[in-house]
C-alpha atoms as a PDB file:
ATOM      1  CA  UNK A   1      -8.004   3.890  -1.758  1.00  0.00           C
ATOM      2  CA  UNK A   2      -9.914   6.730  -2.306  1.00  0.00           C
ATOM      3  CA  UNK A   3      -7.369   9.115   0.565  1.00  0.00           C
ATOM      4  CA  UNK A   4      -4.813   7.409  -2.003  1.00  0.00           C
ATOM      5  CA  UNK A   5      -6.279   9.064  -5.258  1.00  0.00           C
ATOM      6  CA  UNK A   6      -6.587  12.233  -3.385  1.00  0.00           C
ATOM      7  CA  UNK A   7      -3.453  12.188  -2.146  1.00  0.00           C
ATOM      8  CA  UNK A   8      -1.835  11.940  -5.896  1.00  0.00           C
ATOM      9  CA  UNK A   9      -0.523   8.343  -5.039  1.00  0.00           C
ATOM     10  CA  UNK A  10      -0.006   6.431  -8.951  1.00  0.00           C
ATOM     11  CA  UNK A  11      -0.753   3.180 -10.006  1.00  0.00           C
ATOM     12  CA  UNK A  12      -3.249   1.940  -7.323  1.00  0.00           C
ATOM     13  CA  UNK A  13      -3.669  -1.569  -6.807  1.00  0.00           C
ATOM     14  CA  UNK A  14      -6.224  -3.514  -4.848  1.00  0.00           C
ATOM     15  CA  UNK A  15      -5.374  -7.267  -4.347  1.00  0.00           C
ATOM     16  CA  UNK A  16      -8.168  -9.468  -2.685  1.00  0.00           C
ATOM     17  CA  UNK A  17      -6.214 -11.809  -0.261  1.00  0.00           C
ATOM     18  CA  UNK A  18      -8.985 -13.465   1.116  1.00  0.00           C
ATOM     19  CA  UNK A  19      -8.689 -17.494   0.587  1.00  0.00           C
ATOM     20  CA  UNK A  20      -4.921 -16.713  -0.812  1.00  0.00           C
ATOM     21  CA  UNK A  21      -3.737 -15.529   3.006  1.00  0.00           C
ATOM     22  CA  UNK A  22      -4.466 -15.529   6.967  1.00  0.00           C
ATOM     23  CA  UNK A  23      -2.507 -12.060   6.878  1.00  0.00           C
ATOM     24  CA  UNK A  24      -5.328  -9.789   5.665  1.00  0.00           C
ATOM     25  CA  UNK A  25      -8.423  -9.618   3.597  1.00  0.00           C
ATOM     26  CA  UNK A  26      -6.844  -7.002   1.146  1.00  0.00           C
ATOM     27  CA  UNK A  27      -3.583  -5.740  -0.555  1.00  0.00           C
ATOM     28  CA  UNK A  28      -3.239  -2.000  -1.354  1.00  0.00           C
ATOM     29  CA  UNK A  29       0.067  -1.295  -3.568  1.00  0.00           C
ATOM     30  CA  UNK A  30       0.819   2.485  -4.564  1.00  0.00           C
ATOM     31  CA  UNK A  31       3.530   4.250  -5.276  1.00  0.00           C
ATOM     32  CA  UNK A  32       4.360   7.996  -4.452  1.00  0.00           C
ATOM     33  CA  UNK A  33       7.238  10.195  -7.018  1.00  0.00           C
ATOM     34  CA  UNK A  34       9.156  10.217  -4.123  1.00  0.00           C
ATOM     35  CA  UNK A  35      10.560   9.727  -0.079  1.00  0.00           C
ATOM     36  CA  UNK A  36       8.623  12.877   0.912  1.00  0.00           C
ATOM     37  CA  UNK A  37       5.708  11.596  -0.692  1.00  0.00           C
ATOM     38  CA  UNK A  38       5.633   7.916   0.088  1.00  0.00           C
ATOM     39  CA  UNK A  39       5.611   9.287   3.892  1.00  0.00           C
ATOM     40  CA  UNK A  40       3.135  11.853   3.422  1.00  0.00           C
ATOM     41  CA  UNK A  41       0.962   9.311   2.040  1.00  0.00           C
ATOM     42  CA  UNK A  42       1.685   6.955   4.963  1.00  0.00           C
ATOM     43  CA  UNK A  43       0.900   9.449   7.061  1.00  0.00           C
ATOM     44  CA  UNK A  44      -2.219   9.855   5.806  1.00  0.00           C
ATOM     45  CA  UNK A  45      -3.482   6.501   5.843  1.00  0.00           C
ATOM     46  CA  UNK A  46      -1.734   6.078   9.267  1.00  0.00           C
ATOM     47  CA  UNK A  47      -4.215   8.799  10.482  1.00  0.00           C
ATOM     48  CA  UNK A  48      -7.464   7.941   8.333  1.00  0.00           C
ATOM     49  CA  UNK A  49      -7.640   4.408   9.862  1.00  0.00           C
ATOM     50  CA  UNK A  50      -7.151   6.115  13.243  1.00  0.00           C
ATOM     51  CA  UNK A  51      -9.698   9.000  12.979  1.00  0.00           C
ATOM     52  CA  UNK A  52     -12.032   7.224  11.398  1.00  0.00           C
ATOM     53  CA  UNK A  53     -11.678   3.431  12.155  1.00  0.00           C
ATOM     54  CA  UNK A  54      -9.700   3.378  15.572  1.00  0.00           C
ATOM     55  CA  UNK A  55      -7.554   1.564  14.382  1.00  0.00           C
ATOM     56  CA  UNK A  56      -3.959   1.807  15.526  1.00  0.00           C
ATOM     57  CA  UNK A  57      -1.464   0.358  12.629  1.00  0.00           C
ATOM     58  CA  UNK A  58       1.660  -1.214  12.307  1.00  0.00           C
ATOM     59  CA  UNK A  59       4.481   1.035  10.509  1.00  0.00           C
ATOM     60  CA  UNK A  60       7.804  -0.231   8.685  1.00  0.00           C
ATOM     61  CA  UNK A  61       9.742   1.798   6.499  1.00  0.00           C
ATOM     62  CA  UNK A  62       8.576   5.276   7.340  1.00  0.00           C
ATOM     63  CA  UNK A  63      11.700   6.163   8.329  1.00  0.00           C
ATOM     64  CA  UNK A  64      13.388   5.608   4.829  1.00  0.00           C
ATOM     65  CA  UNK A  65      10.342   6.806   2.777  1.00  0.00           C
ATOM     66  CA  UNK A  66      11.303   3.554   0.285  1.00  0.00           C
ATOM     67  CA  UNK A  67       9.088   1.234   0.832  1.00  0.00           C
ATOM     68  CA  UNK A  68       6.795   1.633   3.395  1.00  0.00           C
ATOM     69  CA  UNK A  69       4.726  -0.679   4.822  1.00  0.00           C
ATOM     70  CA  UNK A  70       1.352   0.314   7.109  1.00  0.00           C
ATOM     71  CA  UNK A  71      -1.069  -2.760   8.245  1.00  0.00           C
ATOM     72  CA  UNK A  72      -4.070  -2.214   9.576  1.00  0.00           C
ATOM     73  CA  UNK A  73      -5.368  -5.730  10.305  1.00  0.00           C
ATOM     74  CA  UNK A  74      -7.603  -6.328   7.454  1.00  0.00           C
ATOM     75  CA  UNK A  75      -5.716  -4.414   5.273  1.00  0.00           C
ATOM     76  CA  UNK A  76      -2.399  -4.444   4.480  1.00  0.00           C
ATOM     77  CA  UNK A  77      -0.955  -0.580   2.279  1.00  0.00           C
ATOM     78  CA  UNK A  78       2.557  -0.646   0.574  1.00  0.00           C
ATOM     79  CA  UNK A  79       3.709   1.931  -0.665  1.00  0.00           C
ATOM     80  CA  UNK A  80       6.679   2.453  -2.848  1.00  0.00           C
ATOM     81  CA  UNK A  81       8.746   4.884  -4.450  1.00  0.00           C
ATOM     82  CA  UNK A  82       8.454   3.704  -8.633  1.00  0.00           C
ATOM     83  CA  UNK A  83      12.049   2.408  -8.976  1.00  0.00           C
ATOM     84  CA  UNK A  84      11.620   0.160  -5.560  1.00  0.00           C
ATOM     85  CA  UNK A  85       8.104  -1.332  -6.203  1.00  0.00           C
ATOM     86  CA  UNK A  86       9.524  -2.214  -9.878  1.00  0.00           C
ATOM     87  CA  UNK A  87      12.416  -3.835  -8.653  1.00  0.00           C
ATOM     88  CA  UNK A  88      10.274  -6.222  -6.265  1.00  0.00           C
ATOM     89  CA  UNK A  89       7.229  -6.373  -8.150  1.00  0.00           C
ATOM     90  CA  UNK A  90       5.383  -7.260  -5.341  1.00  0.00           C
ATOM     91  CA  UNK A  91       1.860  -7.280  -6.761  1.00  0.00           C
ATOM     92  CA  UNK A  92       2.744  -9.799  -9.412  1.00  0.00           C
ATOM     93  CA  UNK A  93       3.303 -12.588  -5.764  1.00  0.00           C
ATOM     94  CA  UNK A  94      -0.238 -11.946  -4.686  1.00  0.00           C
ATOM     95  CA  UNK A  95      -2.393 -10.938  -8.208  1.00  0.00           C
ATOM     96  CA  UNK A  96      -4.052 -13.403 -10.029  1.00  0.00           C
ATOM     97  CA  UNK A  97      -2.685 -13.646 -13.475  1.00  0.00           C
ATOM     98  CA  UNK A  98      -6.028 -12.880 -14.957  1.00  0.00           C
ATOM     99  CA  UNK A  99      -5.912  -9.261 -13.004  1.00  0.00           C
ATOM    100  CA  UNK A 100      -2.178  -8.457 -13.552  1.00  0.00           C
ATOM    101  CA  UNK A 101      -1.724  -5.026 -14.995  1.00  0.00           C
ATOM    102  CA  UNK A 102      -1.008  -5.687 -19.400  1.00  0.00           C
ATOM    103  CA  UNK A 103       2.947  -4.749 -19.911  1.00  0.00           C
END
């Protein structure tokens, strides 16, 4: 999260996943003002997790610079563009009520 803040991503959101699903141990939802940005910020993390993790992640959506989607094993990143992530909310599957972000 923190390459995210530095990066000028908005509205960070960290969802815990463990006991909820076998996919990952955590949920990262940003969003970036726009294409360009939502793919520099994939970039970004696409290269952090390999310089400094070795890890090798999975990529969807680069391309488009909509939605994009990076997974990293234990960590799943999507990152949106603000008009995609409100129209499938996708925080508000995963988040417990208790932690959802007050309208």
């Amino acid at each position: 999260m923190t390459t995210l803040s530095e990066e000028k991503a908005e509205d960070i959101v960290e969802i815990d996943l463990r006991g909820k699903s076998e996919m990952g141990d955590y949920m990262v939802v940003a969003s970036g003002r726009s294409t360009r940005q939502v793919s520099a910020l994939a970039d970004k993390i696409i290269e952090k997790a390999k310089s400094e993790a070795n890890v090798f992640s999975r990529v969807e959506g680069k391309a488009t610079g909509d939605w994009v989607l990076i997974d990293t094993g234990d960590v799943i990143v999507h990152l949106f563009r603000p008009e995609v992530r409100d129209f499938y909310q996708i925080e508000k599957m995963w988040m417990d009520p208790a932690d959802a972000p007050k309208a």
